[in-house]
ModelCIF file with pLDDT and N, C-alpha, C, O atoms, coordinates in Angstrom:
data_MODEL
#
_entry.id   MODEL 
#
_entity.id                         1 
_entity.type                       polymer 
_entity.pdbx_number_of_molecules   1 
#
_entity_poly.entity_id                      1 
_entity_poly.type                           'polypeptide(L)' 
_entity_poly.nstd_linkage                   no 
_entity_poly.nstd_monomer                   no 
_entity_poly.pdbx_seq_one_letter_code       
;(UNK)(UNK)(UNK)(UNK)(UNK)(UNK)(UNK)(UNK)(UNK)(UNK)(UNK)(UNK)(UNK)(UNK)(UNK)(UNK)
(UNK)(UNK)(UNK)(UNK)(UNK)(UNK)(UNK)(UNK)(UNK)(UNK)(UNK)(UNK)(UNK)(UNK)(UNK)(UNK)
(UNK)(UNK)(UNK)(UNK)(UNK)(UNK)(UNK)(UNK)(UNK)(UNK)(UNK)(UNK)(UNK)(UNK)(UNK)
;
_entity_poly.pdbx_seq_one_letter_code_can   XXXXXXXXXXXXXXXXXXXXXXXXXXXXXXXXXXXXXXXXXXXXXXX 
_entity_poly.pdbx_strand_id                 A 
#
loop_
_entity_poly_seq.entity_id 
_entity_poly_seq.num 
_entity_poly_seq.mon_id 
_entity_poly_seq.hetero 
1 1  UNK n 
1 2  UNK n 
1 3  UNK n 
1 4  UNK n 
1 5  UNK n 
1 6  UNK n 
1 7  UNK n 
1 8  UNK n 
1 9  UNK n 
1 10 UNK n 
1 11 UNK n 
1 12 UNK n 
1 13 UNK n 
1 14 UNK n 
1 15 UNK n 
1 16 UNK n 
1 17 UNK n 
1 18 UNK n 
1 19 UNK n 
1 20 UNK n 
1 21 UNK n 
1 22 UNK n 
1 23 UNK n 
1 24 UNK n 
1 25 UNK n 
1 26 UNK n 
1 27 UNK n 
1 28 UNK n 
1 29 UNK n 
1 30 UNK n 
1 31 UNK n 
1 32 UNK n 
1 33 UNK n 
1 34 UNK n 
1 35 UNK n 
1 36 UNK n 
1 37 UNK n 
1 38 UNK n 
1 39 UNK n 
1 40 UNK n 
1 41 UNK n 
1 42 UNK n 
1 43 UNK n 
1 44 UNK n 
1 45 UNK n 
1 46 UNK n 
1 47 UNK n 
#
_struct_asym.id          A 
_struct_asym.entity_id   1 
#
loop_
_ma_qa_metric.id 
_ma_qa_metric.mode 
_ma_qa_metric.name 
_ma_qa_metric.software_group_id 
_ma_qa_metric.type 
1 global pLDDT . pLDDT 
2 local  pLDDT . pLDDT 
#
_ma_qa_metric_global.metric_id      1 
_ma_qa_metric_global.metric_value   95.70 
_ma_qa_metric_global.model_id       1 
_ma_qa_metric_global.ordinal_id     1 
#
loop_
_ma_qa_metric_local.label_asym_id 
_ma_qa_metric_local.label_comp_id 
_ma_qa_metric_local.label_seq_id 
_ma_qa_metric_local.metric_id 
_ma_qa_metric_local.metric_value 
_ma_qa_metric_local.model_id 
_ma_qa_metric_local.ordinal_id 
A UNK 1  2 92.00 1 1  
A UNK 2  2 94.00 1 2  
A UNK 3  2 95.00 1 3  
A UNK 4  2 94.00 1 4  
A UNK 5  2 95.00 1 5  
A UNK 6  2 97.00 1 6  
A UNK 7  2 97.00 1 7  
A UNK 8  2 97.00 1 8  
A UNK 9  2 98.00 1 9  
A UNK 10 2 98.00 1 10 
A UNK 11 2 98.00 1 11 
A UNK 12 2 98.00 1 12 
A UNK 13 2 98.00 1 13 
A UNK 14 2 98.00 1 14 
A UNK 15 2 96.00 1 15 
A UNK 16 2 96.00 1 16 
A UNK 17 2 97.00 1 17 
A UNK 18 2 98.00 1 18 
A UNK 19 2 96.00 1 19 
A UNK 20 2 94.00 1 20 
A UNK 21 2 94.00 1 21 
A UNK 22 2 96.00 1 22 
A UNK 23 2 97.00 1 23 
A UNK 24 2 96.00 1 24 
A UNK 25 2 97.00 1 25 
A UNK 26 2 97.00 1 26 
A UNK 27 2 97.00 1 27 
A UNK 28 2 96.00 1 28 
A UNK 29 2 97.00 1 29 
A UNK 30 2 98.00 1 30 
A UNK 31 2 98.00 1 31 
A UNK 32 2 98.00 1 32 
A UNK 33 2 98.00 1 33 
A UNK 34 2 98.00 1 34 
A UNK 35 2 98.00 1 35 
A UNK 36 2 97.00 1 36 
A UNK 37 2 97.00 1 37 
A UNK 38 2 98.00 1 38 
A UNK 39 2 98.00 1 39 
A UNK 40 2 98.00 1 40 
A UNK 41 2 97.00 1 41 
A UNK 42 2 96.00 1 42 
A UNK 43 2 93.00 1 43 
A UNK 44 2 90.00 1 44 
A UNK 45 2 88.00 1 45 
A UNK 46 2 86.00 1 46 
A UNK 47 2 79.00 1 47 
#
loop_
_atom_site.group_PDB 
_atom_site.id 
_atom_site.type_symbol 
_atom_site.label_atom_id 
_atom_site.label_alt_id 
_atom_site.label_comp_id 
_atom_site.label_asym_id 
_atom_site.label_entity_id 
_atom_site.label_seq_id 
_atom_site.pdbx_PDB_ins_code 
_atom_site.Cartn_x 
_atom_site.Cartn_y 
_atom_site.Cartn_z 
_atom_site.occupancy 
_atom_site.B_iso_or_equiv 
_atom_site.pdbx_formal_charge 
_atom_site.auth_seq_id 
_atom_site.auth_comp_id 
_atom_site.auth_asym_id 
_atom_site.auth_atom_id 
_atom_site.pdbx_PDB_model_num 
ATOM 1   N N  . UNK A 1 1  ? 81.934  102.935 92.227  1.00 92.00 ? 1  UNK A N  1 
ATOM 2   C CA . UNK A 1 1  ? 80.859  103.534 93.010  1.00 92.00 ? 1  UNK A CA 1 
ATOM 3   C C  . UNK A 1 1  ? 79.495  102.875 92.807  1.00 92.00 ? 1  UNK A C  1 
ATOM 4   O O  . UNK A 1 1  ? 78.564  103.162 93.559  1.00 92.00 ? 1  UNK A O  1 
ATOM 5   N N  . UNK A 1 2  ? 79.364  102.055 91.873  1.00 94.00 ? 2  UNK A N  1 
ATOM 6   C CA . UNK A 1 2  ? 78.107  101.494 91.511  1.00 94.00 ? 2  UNK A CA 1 
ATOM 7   C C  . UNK A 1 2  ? 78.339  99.876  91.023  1.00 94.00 ? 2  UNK A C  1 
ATOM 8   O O  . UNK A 1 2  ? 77.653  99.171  90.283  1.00 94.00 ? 2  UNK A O  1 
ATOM 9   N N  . UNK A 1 3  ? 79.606  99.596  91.761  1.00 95.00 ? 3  UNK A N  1 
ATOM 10  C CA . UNK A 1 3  ? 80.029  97.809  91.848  1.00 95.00 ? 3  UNK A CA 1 
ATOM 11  C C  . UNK A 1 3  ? 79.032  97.291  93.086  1.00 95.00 ? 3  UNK A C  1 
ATOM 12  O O  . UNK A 1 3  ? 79.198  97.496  94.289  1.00 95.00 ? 3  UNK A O  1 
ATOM 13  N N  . UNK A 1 4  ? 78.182  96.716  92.578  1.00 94.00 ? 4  UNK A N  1 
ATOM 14  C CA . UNK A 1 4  ? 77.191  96.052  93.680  1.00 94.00 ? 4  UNK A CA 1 
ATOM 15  C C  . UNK A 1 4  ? 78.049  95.182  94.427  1.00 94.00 ? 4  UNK A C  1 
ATOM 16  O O  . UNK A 1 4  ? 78.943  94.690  93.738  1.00 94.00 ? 4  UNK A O  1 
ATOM 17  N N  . UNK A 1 5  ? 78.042  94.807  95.778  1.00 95.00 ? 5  UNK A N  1 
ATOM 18  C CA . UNK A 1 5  ? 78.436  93.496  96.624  1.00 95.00 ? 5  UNK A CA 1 
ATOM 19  C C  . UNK A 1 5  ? 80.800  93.463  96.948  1.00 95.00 ? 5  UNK A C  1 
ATOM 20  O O  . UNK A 1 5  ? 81.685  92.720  97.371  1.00 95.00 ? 5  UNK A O  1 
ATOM 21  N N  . UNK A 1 6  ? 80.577  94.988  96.289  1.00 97.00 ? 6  UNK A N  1 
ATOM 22  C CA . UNK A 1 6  ? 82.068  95.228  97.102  1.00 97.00 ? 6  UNK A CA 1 
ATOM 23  C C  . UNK A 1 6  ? 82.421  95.127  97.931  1.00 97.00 ? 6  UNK A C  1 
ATOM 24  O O  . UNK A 1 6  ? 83.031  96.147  98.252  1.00 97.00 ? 6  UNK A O  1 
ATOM 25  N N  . UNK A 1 7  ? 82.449  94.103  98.938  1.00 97.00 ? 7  UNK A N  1 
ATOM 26  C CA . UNK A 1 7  ? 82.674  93.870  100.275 1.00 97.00 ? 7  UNK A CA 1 
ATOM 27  C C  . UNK A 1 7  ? 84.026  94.115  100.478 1.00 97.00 ? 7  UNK A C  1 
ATOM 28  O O  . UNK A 1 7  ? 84.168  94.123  101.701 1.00 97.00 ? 7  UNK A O  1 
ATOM 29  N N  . UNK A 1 8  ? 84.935  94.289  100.022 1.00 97.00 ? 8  UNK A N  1 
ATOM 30  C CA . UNK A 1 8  ? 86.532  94.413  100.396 1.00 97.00 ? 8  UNK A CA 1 
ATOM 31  C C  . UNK A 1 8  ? 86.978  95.611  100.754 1.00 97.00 ? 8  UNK A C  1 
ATOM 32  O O  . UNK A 1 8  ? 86.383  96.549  100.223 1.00 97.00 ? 8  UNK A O  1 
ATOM 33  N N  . UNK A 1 9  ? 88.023  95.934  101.644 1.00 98.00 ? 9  UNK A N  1 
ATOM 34  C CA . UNK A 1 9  ? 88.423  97.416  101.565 1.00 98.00 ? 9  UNK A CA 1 
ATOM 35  C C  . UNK A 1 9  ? 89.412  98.230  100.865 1.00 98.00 ? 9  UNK A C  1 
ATOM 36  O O  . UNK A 1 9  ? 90.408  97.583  100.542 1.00 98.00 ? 9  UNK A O  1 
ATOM 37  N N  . UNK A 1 10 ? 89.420  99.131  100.625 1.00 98.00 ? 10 UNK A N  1 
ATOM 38  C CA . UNK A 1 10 ? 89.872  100.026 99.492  1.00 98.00 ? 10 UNK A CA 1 
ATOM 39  C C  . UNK A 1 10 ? 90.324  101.527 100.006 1.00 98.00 ? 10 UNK A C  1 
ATOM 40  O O  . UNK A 1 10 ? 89.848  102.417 100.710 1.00 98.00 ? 10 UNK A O  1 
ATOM 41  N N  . UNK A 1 11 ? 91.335  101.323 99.362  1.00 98.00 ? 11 UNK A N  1 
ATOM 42  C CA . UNK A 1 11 ? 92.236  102.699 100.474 1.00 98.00 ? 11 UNK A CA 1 
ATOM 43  C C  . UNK A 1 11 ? 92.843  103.431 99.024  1.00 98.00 ? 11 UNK A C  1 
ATOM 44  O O  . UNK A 1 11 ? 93.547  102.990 98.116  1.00 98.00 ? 11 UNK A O  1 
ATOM 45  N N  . UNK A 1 12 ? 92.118  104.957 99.315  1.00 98.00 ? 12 UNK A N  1 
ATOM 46  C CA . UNK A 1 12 ? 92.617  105.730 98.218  1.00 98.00 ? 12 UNK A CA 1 
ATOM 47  C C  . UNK A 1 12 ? 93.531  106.589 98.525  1.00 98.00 ? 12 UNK A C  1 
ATOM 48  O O  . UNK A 1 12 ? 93.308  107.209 99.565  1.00 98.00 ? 12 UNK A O  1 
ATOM 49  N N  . UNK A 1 13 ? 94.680  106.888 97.858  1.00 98.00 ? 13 UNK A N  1 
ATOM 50  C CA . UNK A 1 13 ? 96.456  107.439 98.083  1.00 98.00 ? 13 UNK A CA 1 
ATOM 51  C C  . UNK A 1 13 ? 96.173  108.608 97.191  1.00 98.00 ? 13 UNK A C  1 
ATOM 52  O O  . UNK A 1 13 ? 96.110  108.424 95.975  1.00 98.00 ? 13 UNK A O  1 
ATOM 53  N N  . UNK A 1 14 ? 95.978  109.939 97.771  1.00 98.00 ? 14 UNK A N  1 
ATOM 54  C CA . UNK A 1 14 ? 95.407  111.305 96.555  1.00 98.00 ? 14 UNK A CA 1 
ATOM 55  C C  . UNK A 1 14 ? 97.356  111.621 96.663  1.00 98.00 ? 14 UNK A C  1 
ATOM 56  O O  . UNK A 1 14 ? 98.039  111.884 97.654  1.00 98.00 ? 14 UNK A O  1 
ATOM 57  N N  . UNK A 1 15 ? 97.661  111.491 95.560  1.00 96.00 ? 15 UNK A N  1 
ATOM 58  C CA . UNK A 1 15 ? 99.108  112.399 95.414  1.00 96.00 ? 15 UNK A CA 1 
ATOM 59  C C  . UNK A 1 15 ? 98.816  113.446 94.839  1.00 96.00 ? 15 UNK A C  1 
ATOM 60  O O  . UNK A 1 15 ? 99.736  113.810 94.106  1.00 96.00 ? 15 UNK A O  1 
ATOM 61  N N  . UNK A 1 16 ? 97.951  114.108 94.831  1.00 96.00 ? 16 UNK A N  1 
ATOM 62  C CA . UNK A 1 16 ? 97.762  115.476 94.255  1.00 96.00 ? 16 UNK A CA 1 
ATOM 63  C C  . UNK A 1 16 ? 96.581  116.363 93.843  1.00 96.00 ? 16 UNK A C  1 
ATOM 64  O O  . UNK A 1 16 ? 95.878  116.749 94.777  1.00 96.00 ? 16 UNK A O  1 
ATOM 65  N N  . UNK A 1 17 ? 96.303  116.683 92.834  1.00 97.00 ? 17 UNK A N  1 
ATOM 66  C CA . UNK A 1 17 ? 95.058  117.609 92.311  1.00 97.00 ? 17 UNK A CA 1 
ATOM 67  C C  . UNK A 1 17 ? 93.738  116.510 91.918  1.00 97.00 ? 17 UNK A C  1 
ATOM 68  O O  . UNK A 1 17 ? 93.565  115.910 90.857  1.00 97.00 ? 17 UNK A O  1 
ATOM 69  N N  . UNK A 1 18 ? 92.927  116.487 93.117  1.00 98.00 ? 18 UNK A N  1 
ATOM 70  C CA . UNK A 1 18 ? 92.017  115.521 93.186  1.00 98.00 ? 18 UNK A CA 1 
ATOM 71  C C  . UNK A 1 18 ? 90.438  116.292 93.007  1.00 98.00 ? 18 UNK A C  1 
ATOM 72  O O  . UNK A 1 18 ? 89.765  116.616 93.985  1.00 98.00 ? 18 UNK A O  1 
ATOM 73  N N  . UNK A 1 19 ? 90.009  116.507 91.595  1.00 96.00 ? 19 UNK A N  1 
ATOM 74  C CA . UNK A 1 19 ? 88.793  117.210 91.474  1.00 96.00 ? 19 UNK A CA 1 
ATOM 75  C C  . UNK A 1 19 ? 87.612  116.352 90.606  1.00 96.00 ? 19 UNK A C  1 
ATOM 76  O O  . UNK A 1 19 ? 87.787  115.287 90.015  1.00 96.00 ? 19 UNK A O  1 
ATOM 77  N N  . UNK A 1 20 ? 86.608  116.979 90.689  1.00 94.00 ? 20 UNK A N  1 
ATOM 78  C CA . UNK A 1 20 ? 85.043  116.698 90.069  1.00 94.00 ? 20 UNK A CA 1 
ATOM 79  C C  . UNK A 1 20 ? 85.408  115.037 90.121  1.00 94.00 ? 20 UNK A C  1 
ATOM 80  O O  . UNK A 1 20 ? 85.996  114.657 91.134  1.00 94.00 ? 20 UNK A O  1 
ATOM 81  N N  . UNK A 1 21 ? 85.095  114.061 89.107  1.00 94.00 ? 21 UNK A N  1 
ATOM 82  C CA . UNK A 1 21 ? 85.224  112.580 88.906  1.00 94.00 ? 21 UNK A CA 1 
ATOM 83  C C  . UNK A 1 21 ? 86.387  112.343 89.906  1.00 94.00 ? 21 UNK A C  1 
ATOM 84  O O  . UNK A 1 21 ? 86.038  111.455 90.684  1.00 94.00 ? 21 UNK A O  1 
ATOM 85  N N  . UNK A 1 22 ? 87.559  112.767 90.169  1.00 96.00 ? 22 UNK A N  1 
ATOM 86  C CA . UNK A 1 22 ? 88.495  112.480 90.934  1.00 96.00 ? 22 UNK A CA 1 
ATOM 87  C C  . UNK A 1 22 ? 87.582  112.725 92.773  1.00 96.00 ? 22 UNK A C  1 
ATOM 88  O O  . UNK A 1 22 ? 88.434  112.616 93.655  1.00 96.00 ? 22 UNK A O  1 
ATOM 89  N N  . UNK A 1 23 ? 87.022  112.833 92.999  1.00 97.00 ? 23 UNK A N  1 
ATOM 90  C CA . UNK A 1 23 ? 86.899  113.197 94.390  1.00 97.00 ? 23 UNK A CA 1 
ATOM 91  C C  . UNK A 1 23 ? 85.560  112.207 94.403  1.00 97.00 ? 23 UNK A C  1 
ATOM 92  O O  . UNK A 1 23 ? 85.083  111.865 95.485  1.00 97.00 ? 23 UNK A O  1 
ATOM 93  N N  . UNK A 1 24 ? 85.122  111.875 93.454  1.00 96.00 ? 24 UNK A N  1 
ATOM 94  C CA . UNK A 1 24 ? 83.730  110.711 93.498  1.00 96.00 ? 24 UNK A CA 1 
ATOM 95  C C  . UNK A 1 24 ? 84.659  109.306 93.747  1.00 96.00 ? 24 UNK A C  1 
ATOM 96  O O  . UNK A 1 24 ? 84.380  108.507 94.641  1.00 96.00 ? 24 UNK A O  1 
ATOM 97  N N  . UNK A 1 25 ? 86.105  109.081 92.578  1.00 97.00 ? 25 UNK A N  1 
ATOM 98  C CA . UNK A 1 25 ? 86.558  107.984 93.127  1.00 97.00 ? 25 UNK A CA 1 
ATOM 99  C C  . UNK A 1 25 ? 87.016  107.587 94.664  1.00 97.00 ? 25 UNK A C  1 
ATOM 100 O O  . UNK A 1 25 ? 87.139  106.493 95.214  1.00 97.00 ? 25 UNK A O  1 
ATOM 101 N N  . UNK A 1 26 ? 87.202  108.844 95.092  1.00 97.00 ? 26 UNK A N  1 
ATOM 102 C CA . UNK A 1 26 ? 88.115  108.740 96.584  1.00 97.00 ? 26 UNK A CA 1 
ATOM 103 C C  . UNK A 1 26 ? 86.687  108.492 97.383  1.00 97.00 ? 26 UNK A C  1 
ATOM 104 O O  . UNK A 1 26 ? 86.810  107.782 98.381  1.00 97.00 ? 26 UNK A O  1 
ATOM 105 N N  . UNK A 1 27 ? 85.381  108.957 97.105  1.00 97.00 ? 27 UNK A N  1 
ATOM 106 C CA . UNK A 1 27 ? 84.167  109.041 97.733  1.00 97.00 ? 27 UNK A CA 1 
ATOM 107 C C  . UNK A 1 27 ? 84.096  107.676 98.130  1.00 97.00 ? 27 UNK A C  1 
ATOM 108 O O  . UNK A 1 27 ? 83.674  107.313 99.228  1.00 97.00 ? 27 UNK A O  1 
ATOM 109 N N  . UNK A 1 28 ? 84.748  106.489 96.716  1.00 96.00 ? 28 UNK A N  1 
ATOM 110 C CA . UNK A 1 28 ? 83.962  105.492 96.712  1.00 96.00 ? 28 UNK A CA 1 
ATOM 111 C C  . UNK A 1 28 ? 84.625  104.494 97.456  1.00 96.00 ? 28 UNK A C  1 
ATOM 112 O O  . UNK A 1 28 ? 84.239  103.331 97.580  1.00 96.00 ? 28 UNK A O  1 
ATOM 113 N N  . UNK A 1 29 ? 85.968  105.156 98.105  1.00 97.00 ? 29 UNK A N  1 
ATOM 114 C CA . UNK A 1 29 ? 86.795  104.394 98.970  1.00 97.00 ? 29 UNK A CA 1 
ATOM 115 C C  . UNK A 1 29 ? 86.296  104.484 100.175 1.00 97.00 ? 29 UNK A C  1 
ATOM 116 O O  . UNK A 1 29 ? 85.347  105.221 100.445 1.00 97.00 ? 29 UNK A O  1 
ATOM 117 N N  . UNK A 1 30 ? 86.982  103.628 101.133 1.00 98.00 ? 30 UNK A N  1 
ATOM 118 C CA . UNK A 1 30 ? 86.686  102.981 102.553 1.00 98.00 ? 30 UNK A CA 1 
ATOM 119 C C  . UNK A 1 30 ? 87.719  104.045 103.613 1.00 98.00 ? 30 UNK A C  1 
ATOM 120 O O  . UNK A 1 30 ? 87.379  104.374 104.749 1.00 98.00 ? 30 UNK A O  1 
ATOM 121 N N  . UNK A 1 31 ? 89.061  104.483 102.921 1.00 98.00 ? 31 UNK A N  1 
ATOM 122 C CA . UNK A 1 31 ? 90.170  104.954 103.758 1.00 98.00 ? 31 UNK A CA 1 
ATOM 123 C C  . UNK A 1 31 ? 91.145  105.639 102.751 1.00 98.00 ? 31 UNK A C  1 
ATOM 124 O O  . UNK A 1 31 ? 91.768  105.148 101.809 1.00 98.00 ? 31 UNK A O  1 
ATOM 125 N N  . UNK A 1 32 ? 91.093  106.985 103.249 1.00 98.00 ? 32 UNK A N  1 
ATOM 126 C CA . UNK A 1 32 ? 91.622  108.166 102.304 1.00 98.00 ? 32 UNK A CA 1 
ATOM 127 C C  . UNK A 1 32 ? 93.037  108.641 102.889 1.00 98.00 ? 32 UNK A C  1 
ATOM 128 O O  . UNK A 1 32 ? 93.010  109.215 103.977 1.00 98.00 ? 32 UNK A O  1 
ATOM 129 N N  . UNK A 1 33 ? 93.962  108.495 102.411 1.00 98.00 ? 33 UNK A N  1 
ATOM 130 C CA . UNK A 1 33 ? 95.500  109.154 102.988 1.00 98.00 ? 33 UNK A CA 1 
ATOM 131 C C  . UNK A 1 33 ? 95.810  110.084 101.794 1.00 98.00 ? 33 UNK A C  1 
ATOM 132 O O  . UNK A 1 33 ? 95.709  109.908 100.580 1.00 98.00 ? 33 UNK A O  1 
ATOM 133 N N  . UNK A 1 34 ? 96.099  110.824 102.321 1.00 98.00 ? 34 UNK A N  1 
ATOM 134 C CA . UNK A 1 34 ? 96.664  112.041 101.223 1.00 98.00 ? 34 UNK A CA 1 
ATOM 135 C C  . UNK A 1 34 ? 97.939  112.347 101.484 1.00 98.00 ? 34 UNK A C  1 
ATOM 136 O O  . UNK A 1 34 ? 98.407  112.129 102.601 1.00 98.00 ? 34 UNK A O  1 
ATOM 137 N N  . UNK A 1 35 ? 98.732  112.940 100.403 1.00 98.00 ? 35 UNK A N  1 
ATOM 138 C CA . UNK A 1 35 ? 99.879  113.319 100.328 1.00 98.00 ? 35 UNK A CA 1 
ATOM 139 C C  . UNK A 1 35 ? 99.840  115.008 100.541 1.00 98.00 ? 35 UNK A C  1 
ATOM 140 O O  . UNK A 1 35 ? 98.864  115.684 100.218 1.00 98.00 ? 35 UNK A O  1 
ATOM 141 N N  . UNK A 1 36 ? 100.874 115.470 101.044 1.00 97.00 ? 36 UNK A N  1 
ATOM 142 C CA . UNK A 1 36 ? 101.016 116.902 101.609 1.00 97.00 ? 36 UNK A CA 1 
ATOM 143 C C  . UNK A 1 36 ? 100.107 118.058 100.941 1.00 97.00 ? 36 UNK A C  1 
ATOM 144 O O  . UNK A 1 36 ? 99.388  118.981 101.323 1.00 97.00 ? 36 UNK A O  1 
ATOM 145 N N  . UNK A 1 37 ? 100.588 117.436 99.617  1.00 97.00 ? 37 UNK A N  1 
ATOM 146 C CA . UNK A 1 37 ? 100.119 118.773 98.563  1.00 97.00 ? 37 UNK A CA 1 
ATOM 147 C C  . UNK A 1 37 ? 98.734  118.729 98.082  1.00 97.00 ? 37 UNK A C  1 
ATOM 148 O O  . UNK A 1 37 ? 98.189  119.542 97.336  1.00 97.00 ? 37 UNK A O  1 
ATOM 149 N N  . UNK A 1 38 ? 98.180  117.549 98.667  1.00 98.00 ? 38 UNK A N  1 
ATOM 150 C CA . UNK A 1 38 ? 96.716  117.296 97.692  1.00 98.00 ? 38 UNK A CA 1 
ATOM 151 C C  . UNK A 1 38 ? 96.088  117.964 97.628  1.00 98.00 ? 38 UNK A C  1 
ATOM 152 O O  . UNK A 1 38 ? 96.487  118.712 98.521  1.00 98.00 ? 38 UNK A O  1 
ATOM 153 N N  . UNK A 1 39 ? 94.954  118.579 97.084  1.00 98.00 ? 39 UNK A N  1 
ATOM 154 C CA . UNK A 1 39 ? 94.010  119.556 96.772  1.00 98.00 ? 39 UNK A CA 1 
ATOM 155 C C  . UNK A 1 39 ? 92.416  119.051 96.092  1.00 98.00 ? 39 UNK A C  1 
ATOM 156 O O  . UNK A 1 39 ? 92.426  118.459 95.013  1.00 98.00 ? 39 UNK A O  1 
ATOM 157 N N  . UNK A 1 40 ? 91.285  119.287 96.693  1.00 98.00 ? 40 UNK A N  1 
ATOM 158 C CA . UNK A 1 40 ? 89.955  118.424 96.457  1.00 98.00 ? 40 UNK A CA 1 
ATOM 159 C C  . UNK A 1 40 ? 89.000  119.984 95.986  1.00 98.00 ? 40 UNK A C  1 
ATOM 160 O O  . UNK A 1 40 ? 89.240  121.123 96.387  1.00 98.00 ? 40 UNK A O  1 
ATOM 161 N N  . UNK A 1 41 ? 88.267  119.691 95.348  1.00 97.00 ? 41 UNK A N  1 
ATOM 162 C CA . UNK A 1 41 ? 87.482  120.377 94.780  1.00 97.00 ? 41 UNK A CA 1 
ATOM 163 C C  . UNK A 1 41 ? 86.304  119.838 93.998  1.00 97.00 ? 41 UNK A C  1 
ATOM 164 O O  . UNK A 1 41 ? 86.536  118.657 93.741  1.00 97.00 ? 41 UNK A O  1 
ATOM 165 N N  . UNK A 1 42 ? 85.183  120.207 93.535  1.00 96.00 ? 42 UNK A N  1 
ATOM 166 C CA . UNK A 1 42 ? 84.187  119.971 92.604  1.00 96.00 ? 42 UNK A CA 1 
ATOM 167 C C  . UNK A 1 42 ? 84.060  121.360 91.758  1.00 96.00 ? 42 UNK A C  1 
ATOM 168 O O  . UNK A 1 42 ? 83.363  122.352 91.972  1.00 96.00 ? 42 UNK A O  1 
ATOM 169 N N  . UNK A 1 43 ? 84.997  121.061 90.712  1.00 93.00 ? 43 UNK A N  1 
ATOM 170 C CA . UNK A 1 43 ? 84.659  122.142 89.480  1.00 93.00 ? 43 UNK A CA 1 
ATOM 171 C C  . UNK A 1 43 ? 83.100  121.854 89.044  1.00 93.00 ? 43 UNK A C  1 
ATOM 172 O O  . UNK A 1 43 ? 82.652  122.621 89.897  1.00 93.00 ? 43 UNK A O  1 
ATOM 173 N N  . UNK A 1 44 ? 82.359  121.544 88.637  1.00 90.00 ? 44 UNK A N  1 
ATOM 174 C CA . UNK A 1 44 ? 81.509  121.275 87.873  1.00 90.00 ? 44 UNK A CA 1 
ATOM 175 C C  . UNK A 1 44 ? 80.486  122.056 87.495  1.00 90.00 ? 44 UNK A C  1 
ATOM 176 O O  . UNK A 1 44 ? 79.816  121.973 86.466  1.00 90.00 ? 44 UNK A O  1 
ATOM 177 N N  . UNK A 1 45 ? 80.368  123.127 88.738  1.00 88.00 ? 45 UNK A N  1 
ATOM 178 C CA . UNK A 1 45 ? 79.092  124.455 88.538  1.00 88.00 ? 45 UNK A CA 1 
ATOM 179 C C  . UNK A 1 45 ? 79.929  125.066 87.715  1.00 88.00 ? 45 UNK A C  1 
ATOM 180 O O  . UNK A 1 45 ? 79.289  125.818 86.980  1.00 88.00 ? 45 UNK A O  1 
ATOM 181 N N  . UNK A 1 46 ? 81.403  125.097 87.435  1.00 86.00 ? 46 UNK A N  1 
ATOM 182 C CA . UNK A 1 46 ? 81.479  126.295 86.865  1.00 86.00 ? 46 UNK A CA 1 
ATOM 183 C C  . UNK A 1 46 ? 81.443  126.082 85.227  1.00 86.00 ? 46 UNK A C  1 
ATOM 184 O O  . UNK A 1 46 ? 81.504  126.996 84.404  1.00 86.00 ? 46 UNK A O  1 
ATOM 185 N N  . UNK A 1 47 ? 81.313  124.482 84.898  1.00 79.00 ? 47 UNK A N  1 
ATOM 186 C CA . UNK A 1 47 ? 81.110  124.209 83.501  1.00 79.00 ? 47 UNK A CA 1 
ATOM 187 C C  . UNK A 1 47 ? 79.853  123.988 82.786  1.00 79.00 ? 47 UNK A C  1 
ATOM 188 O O  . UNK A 1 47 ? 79.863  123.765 81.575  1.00 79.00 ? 47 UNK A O  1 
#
């Protein structure tokens, strides 16, 4: 997320429970496919 001059594309595959740091990596992708069951969230207020 903070690789300067990433010009390439980047395709993130969520197979599942995708939260807080997990949903910044998928942020930092170009093209998001998810699998049936995936699930996205930001826990972080509640810690």
């Amino acid at each position: 997320q903070e690789l300067r001059d990433l010009n390439k594309p980047i395709i993130c595959a969520v197979n599942g429970i995708c939260c807080g740091g997990g949903v910044e990596i998928a942020l930092s992708a170009d093209l998001i496919v998810a699998a049936e069951h995936a699930t996205f969230a930001l826990p972080e207020i509640r810690s």
